[in-house]
N, C-alpha and C. Protein backbone atom coordinates (compact mmCIF):
# COMPACT_ATOMS: atom_id res chain seq x y z
N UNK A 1 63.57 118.83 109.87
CA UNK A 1 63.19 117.43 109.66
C UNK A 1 64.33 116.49 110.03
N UNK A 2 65.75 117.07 109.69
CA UNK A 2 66.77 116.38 109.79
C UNK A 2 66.80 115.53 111.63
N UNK A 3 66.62 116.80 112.30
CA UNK A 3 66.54 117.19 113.62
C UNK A 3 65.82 115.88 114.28
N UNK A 4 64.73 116.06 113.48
CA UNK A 4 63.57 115.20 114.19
C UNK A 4 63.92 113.99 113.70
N UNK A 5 64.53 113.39 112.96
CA UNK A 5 64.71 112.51 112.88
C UNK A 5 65.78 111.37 113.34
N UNK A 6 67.42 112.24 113.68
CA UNK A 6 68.27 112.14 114.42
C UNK A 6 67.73 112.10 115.94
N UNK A 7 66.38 112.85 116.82
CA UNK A 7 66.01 112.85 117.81
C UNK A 7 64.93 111.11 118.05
N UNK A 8 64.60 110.90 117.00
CA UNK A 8 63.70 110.05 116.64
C UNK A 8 64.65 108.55 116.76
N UNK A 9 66.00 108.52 116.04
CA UNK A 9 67.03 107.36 116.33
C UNK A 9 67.59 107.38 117.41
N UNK A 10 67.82 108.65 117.90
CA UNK A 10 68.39 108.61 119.16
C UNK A 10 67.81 108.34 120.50
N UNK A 11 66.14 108.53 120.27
CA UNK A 11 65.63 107.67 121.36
C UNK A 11 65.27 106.15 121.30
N UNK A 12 65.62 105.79 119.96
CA UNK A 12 65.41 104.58 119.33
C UNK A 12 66.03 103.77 120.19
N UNK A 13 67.90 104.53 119.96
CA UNK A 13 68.99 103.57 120.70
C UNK A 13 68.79 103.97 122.27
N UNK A 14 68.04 104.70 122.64
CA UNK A 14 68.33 104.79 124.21
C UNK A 14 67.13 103.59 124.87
N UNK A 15 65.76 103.37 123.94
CA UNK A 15 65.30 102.25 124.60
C UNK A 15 65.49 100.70 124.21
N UNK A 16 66.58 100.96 122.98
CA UNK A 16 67.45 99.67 123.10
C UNK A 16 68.61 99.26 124.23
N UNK A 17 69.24 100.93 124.59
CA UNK A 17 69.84 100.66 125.75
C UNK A 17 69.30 99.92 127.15
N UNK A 18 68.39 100.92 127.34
CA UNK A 18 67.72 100.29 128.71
C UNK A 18 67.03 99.02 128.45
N UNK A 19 66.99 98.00 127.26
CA UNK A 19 66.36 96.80 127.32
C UNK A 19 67.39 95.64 127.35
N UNK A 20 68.43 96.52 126.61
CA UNK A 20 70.12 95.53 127.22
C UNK A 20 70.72 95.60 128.26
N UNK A 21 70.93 96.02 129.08
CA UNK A 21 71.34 96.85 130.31
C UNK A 21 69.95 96.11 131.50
N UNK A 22 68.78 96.08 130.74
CA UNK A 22 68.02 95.23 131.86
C UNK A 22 68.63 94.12 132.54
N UNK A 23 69.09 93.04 131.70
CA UNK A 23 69.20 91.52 132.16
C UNK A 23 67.55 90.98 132.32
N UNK A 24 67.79 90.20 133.75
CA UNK A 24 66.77 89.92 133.60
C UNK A 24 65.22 90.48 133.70
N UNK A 25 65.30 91.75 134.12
CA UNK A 25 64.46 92.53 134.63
C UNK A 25 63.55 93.28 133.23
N UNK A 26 64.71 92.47 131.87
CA UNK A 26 63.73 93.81 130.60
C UNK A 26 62.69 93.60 130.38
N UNK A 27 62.27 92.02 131.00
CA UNK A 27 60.85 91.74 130.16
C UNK A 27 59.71 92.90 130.87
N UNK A 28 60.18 93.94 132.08
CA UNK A 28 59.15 94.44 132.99
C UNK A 28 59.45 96.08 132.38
N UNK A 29 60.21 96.13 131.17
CA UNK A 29 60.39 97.17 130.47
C UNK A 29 59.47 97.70 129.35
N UNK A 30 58.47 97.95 129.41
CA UNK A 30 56.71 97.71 128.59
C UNK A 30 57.12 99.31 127.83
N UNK A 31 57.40 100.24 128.61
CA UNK A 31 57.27 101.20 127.96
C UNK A 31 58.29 101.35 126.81
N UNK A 32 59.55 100.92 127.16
CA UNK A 32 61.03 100.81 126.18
C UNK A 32 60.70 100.59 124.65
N UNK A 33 60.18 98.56 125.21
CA UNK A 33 59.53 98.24 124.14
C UNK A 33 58.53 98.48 122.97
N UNK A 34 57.58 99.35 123.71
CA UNK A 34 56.67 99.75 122.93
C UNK A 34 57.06 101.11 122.37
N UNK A 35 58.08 101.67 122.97
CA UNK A 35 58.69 102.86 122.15
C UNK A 35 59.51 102.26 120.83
N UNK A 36 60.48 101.28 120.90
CA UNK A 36 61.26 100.47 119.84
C UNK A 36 59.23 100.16 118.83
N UNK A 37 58.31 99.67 118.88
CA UNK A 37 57.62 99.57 117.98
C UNK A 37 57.05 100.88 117.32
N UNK A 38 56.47 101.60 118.11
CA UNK A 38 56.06 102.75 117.61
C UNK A 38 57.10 103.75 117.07
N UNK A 39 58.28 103.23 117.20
CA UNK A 39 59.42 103.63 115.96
C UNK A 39 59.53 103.67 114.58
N UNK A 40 59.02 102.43 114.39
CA UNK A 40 58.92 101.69 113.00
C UNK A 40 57.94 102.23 112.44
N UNK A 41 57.13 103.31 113.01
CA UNK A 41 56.06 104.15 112.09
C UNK A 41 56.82 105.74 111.61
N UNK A 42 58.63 105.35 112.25
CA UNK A 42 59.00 106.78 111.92
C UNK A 42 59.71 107.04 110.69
N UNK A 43 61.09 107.28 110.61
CA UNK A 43 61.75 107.37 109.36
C UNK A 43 62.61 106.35 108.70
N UNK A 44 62.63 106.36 107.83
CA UNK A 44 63.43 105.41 107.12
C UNK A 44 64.44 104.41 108.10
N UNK A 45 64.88 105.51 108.78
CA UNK A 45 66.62 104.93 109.37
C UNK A 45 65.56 104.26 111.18
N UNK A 46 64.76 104.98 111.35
CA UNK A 46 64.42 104.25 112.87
C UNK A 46 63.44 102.59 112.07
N UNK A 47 63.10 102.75 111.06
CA UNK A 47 61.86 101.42 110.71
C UNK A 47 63.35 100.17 110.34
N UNK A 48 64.12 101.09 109.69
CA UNK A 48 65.73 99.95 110.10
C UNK A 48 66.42 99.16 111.37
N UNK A 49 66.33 100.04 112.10
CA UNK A 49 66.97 99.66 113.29
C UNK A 49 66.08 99.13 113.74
N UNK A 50 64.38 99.72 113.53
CA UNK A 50 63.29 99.33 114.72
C UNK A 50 63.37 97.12 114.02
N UNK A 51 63.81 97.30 113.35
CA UNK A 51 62.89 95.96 112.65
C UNK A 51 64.18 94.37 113.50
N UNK A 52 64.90 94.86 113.25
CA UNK A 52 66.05 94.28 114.13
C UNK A 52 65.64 94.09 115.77
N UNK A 53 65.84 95.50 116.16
CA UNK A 53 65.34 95.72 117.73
C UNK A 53 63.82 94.93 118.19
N UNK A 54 62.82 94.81 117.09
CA UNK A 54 61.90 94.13 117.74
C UNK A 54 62.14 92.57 118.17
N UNK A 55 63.07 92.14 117.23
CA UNK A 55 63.33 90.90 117.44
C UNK A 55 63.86 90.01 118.60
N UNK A 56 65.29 91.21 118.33
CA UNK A 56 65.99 90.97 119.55
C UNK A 56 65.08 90.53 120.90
N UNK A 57 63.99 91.60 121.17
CA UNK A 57 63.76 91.59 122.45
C UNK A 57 62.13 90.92 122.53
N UNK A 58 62.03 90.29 121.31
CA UNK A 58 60.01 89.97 121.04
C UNK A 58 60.01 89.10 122.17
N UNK A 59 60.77 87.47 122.80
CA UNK A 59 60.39 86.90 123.65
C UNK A 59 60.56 87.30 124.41
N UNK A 60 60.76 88.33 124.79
CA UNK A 60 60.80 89.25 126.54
C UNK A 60 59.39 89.66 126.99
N UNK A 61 58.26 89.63 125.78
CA UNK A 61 57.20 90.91 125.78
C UNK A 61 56.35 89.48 125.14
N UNK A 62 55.38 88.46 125.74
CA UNK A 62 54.18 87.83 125.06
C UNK A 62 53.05 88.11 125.08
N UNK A 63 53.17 89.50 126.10
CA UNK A 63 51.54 90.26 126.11
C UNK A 63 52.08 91.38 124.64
N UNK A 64 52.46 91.43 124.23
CA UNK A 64 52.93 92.22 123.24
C UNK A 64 53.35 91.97 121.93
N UNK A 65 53.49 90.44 121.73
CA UNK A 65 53.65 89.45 121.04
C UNK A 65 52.96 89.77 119.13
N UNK A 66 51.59 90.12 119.44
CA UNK A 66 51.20 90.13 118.35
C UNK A 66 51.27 91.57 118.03
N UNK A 67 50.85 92.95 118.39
CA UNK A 67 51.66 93.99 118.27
C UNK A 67 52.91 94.04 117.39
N UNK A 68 54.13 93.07 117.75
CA UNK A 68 55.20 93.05 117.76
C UNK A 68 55.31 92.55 116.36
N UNK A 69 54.15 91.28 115.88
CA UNK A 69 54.55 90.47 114.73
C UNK A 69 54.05 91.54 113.90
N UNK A 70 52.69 92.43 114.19
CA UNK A 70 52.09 93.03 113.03
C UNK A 70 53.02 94.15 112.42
N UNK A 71 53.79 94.47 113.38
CA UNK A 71 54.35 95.81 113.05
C UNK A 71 55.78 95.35 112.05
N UNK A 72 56.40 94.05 112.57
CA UNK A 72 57.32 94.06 111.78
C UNK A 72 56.98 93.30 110.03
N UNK A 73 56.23 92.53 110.46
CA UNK A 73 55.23 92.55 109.04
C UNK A 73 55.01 93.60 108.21
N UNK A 74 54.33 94.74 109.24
CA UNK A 74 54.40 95.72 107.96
C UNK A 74 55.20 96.37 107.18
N UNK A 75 56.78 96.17 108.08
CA UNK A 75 57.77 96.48 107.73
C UNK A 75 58.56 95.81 106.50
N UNK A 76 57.72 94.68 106.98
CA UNK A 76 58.33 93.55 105.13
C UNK A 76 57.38 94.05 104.09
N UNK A 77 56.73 94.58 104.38
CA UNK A 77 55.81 95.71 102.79
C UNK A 77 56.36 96.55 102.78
N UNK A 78 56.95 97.36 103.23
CA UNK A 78 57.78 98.42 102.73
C UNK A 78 57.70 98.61 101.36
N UNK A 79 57.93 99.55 100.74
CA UNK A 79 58.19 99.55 99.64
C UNK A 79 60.09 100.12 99.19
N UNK A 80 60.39 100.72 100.56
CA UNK A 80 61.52 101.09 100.61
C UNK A 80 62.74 100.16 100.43
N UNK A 81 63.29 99.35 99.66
CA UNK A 81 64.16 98.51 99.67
C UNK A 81 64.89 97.37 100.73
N UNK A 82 65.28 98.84 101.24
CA UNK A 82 66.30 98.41 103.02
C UNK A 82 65.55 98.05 103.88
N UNK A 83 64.59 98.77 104.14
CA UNK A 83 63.65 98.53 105.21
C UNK A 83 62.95 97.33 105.22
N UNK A 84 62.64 96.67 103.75
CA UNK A 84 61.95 95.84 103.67
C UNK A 84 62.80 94.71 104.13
N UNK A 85 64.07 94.85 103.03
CA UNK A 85 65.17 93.86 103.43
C UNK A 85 65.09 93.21 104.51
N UNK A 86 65.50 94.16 105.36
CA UNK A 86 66.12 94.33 107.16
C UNK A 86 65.00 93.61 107.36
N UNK A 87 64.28 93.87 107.44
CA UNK A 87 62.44 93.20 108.17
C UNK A 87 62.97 91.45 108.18
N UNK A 88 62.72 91.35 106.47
CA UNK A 88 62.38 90.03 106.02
C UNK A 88 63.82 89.24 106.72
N UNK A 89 65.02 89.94 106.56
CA UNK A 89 66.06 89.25 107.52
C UNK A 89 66.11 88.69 108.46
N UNK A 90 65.05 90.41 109.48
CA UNK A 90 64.76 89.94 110.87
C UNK A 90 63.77 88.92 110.80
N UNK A 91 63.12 88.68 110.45
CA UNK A 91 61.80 88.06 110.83
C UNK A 91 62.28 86.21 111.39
N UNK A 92 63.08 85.81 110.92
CA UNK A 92 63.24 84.79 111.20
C UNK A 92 63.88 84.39 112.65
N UNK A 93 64.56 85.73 113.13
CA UNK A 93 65.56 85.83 114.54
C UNK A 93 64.55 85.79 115.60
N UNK A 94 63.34 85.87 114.89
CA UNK A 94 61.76 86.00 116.54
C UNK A 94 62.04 84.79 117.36
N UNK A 95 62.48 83.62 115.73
CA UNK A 95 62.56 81.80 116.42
C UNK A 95 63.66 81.58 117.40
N UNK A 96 65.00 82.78 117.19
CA UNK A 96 66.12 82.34 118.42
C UNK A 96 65.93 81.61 119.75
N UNK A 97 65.21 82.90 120.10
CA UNK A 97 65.12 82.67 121.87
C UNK A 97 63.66 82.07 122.41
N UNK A 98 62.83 81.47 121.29
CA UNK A 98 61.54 81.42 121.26
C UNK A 98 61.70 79.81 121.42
N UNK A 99 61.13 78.42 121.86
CA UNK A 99 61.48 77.12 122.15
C UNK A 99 59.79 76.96 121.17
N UNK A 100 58.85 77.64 120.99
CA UNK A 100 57.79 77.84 120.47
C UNK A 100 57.53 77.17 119.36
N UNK A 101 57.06 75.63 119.02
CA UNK A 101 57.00 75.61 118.00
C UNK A 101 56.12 75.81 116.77
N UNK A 102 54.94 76.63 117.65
CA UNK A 102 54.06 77.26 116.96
C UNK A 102 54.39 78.45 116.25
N UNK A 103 55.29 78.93 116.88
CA UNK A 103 56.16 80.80 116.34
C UNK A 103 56.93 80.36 115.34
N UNK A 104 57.66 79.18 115.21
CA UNK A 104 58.47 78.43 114.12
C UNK A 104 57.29 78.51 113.03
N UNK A 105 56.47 77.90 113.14
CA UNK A 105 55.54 77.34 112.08
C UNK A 105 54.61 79.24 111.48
N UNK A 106 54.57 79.86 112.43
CA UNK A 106 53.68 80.85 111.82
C UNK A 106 55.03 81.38 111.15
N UNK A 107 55.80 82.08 111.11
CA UNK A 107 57.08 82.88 110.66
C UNK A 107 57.35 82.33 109.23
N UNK A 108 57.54 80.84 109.61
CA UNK A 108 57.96 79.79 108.16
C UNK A 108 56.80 79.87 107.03
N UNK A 109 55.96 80.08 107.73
CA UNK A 109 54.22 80.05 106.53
C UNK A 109 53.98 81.61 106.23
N UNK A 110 54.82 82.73 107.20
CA UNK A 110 54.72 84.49 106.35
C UNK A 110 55.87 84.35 105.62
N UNK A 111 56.94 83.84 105.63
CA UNK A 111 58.03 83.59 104.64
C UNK A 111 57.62 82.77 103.61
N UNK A 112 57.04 81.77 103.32
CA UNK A 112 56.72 81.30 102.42
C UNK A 112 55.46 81.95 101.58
N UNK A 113 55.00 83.06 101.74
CA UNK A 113 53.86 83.48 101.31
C UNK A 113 54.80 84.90 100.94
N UNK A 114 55.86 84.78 100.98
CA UNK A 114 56.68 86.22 100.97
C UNK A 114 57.82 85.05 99.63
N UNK A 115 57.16 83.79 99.24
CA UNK A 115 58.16 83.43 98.01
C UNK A 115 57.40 84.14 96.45
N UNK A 116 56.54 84.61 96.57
CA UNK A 116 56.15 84.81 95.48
C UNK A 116 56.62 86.32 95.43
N UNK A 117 57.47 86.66 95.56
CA UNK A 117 57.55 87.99 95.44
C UNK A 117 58.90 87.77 93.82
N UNK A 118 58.44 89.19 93.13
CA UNK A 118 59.29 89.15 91.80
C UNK A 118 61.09 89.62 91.92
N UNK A 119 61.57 90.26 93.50
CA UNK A 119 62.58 90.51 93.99
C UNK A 119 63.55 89.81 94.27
N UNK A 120 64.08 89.43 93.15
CA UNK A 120 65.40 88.24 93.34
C UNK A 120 66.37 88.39 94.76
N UNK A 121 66.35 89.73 95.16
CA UNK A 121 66.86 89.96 96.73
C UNK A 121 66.43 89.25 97.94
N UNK A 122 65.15 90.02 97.83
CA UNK A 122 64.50 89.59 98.69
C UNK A 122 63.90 87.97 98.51
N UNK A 123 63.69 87.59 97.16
CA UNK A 123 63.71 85.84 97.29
C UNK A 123 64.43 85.08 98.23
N UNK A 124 66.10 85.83 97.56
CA UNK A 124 67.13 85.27 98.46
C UNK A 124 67.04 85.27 99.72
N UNK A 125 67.02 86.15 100.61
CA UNK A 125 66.44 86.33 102.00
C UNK A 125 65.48 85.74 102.38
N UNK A 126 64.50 85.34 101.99
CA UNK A 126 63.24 84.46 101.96
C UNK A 126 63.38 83.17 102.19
N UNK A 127 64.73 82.87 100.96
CA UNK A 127 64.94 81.21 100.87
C UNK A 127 66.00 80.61 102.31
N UNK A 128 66.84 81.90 102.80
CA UNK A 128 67.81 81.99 103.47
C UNK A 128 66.91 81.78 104.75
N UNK A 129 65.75 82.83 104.80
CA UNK A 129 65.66 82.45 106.32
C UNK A 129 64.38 81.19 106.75
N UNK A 130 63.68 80.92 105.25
CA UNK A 130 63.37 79.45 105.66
C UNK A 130 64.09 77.97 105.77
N UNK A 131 65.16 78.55 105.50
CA UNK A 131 65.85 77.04 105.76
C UNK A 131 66.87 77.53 107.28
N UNK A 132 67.02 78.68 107.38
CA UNK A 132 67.15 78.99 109.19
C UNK A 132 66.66 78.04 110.03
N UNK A 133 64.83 78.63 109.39
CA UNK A 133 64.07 77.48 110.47
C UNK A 133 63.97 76.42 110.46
N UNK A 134 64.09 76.12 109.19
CA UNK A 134 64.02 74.10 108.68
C UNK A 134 65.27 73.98 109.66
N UNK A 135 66.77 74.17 110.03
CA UNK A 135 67.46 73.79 110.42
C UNK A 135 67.05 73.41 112.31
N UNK A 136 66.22 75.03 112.58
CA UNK A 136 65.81 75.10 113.74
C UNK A 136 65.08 73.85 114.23
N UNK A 137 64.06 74.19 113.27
CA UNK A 137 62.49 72.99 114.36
C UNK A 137 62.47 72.63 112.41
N UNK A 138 62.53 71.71 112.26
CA UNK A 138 62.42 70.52 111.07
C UNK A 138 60.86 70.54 110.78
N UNK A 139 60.29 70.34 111.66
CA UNK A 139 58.63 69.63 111.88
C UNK A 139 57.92 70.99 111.69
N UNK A 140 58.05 71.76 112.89
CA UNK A 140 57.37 73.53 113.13
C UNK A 140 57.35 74.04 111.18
N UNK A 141 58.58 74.12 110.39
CA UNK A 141 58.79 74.83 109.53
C UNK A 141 58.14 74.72 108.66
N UNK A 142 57.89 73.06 108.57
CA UNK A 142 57.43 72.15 107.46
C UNK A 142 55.78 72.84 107.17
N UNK A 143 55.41 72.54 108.39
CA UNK A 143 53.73 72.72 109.07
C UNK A 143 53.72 73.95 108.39
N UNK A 144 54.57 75.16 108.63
CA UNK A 144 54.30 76.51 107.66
C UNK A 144 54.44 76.32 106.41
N UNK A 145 55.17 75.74 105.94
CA UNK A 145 55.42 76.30 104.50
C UNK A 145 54.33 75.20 103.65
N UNK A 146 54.09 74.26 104.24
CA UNK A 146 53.06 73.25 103.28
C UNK A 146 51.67 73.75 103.63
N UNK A 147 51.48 74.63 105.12
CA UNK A 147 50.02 75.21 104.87
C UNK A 147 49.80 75.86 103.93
N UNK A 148 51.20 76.80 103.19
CA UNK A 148 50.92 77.80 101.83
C UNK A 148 50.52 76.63 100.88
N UNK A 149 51.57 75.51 100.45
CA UNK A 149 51.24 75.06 99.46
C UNK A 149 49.66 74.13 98.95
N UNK A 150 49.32 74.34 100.41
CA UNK A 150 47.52 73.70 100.31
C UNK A 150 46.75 74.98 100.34
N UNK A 151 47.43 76.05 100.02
CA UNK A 151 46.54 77.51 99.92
C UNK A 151 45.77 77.82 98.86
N UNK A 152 45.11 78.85 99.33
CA UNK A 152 43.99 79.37 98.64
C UNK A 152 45.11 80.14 97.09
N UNK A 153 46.16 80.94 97.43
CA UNK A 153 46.37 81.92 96.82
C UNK A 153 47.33 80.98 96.24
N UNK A 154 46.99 81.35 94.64
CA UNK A 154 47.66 80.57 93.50
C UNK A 154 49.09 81.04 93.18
N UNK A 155 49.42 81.88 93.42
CA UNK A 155 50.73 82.41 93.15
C UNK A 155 51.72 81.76 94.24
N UNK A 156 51.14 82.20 95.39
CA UNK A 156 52.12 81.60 96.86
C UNK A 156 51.85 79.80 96.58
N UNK A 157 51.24 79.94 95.98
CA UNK A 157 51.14 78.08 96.07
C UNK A 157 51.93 77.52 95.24
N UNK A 158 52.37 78.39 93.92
CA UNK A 158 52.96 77.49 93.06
C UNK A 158 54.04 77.54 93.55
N UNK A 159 54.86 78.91 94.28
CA UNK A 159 56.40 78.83 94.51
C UNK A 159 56.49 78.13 95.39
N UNK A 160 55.70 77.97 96.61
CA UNK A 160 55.50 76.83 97.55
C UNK A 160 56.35 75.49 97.18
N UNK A 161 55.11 75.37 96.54
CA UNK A 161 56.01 73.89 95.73
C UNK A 161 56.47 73.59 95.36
N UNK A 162 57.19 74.78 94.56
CA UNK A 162 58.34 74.75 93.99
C UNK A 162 60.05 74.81 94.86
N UNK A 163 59.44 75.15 96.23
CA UNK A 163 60.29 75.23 96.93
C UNK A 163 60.85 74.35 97.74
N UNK A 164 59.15 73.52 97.90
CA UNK A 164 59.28 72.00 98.35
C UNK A 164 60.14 71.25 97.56
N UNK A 165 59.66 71.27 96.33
CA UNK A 165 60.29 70.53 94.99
C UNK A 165 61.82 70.34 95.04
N UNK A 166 62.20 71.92 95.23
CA UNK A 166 63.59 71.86 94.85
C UNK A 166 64.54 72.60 96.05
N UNK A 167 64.34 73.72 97.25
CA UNK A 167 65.11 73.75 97.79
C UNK A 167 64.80 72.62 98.93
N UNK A 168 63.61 72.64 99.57
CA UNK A 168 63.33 71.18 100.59
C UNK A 168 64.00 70.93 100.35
N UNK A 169 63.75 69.57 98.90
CA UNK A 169 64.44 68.67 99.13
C UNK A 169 65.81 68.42 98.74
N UNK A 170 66.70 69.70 98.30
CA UNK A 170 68.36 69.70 98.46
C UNK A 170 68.68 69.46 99.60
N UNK A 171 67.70 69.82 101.20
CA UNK A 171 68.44 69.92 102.03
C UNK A 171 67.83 68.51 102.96
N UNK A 172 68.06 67.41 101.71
CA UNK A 172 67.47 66.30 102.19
C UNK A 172 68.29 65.46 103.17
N UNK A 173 69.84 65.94 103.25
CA UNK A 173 70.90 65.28 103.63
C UNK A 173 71.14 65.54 104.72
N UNK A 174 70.27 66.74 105.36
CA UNK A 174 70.54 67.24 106.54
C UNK A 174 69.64 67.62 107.47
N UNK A 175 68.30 67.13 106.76
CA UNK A 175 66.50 67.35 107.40
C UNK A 175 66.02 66.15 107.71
N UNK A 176 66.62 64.85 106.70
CA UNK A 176 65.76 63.58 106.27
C UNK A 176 66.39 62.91 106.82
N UNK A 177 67.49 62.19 106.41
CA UNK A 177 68.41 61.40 106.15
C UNK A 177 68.95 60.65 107.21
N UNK A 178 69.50 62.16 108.36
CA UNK A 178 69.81 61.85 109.64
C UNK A 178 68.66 61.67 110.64
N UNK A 179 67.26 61.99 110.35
CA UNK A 179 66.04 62.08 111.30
C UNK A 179 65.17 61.91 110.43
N UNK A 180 64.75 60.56 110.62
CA UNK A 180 63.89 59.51 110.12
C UNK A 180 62.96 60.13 110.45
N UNK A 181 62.36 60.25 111.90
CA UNK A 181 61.15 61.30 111.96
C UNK A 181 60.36 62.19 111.38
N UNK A 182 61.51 63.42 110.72
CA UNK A 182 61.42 64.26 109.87
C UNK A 182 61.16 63.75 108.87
N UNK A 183 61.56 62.94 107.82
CA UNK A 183 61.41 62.53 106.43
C UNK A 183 59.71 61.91 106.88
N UNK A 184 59.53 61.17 107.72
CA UNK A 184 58.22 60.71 107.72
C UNK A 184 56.92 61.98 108.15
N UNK A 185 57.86 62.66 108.55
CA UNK A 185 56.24 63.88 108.60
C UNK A 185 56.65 64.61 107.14
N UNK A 186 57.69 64.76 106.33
CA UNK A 186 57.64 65.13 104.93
C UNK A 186 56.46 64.25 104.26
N UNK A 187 56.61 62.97 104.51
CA UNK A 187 55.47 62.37 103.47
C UNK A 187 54.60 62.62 103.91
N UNK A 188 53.91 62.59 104.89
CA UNK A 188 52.48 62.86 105.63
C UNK A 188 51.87 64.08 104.44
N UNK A 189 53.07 64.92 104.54
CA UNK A 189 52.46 66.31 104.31
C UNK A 189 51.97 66.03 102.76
N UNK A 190 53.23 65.69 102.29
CA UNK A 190 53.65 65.21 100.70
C UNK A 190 52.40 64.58 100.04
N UNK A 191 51.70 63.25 101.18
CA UNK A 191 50.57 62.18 100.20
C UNK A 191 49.55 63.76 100.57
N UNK A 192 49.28 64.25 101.64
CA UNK A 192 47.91 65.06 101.75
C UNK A 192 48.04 66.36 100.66
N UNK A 193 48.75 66.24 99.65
CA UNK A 193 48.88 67.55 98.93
C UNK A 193 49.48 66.88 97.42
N UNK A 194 49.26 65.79 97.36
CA UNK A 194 50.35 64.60 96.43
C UNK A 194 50.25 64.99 95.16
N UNK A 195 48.59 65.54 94.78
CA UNK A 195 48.10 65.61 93.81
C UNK A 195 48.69 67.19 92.98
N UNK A 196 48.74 67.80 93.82
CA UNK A 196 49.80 69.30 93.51
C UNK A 196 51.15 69.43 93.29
N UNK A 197 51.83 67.86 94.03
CA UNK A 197 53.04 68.36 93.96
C UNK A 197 54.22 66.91 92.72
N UNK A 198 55.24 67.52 91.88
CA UNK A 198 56.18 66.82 91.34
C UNK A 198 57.14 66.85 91.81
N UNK A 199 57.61 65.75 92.69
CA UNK A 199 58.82 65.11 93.36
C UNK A 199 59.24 64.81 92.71
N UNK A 200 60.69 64.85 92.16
CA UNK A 200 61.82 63.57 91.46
C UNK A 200 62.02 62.73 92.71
């Protein structure tokens, strides 16, 4: 088992090799890629590395795109600690190389539906990599995380707003303040949900 599993990382890193070593040519690397996903169905240590590696290389691959989100998604259920960790870490690095501000907004609204979790760890990671994106695309992030708080599911809704409530708006000095823009699509969101939410 040991065997197979050391054989299992080690082809892990060889089609991470050939997707770095591409340049510009990796996006025409289909098979690499789809070996780095169908990793993440293997052992502990490849669903680690795999969850990272998808990221790195997700805007190379948009016929592959959703593949790519489901698998590392499933990787944030984990039940395995690390694995889950690593996931929820990665998940926010899809927005790097992505100008997308639709990929901003979906990522920011599975992270915010990933606040209700009882894992003070993984909260942290949660809170860490939605304000990644708030820093990223201001507007994109917003659009995710206030679709939770107009959600169906009562649990993701309350931390929602609670997140609006209180981490939002700490990072009012550096979202709002300087980009008037931004503060005015905060209220937009703010009056259409007004009735749910307590602003100081």
């Amino acid at each position: 088992m040991a065997a197979e599993q050391s054989a299992g990382v080690e082809e892990l890193y060889k089609n991470f090799g050939v997707l770095a070593d591409a340049g510009e040519t990796a996006g025409e690397k289909l098979a690499e890629y789809d070996g780095i996903l169908q990793a993440a169905k293997g052992s502990a240590n490849e669903k680690k590395l795999a969850a990272g590696f998808i990221t790195r290389f997700y805007h190379l691959f948009p016929t592959m795109a959703e593949t790519a989100m489901d698998t590392l998604l499933d990787l944030v259920e984990e039940e395995n600690d690390m694995i889950r960790r690593t996931a929820i870490k990665a998940l926010p690095d899809i927005c790097k190389r992505s100008p997308d501000p639709a990929l901003c907004a979906k990522v920011s609204e599975y992270l915010t539906q990933l606040l209700a979790t009882e894992d003070v760890i993984d909260l942290a990671l949660v809170k860490t990599g939605l304000a990644s994106l708030l820093q990223k695309n201001t507007p994109a992030a917003m659009d995710g995380i206030f679709s939770q708080v107009g959600g169906e599911d009562e649990g993701v809704r309350e931390q929602a707003i609670d997140y609006v409530s209180s981490s939002l708006m700490s990072m009012r000095h550096i979202l709002f303040i300087p980009h008037p823009e931004n503060e005015k699509q905060l209220v937009r969101h703010v009056k259409k949900v007004s009735w749910l939410l307590r602003i100081n």
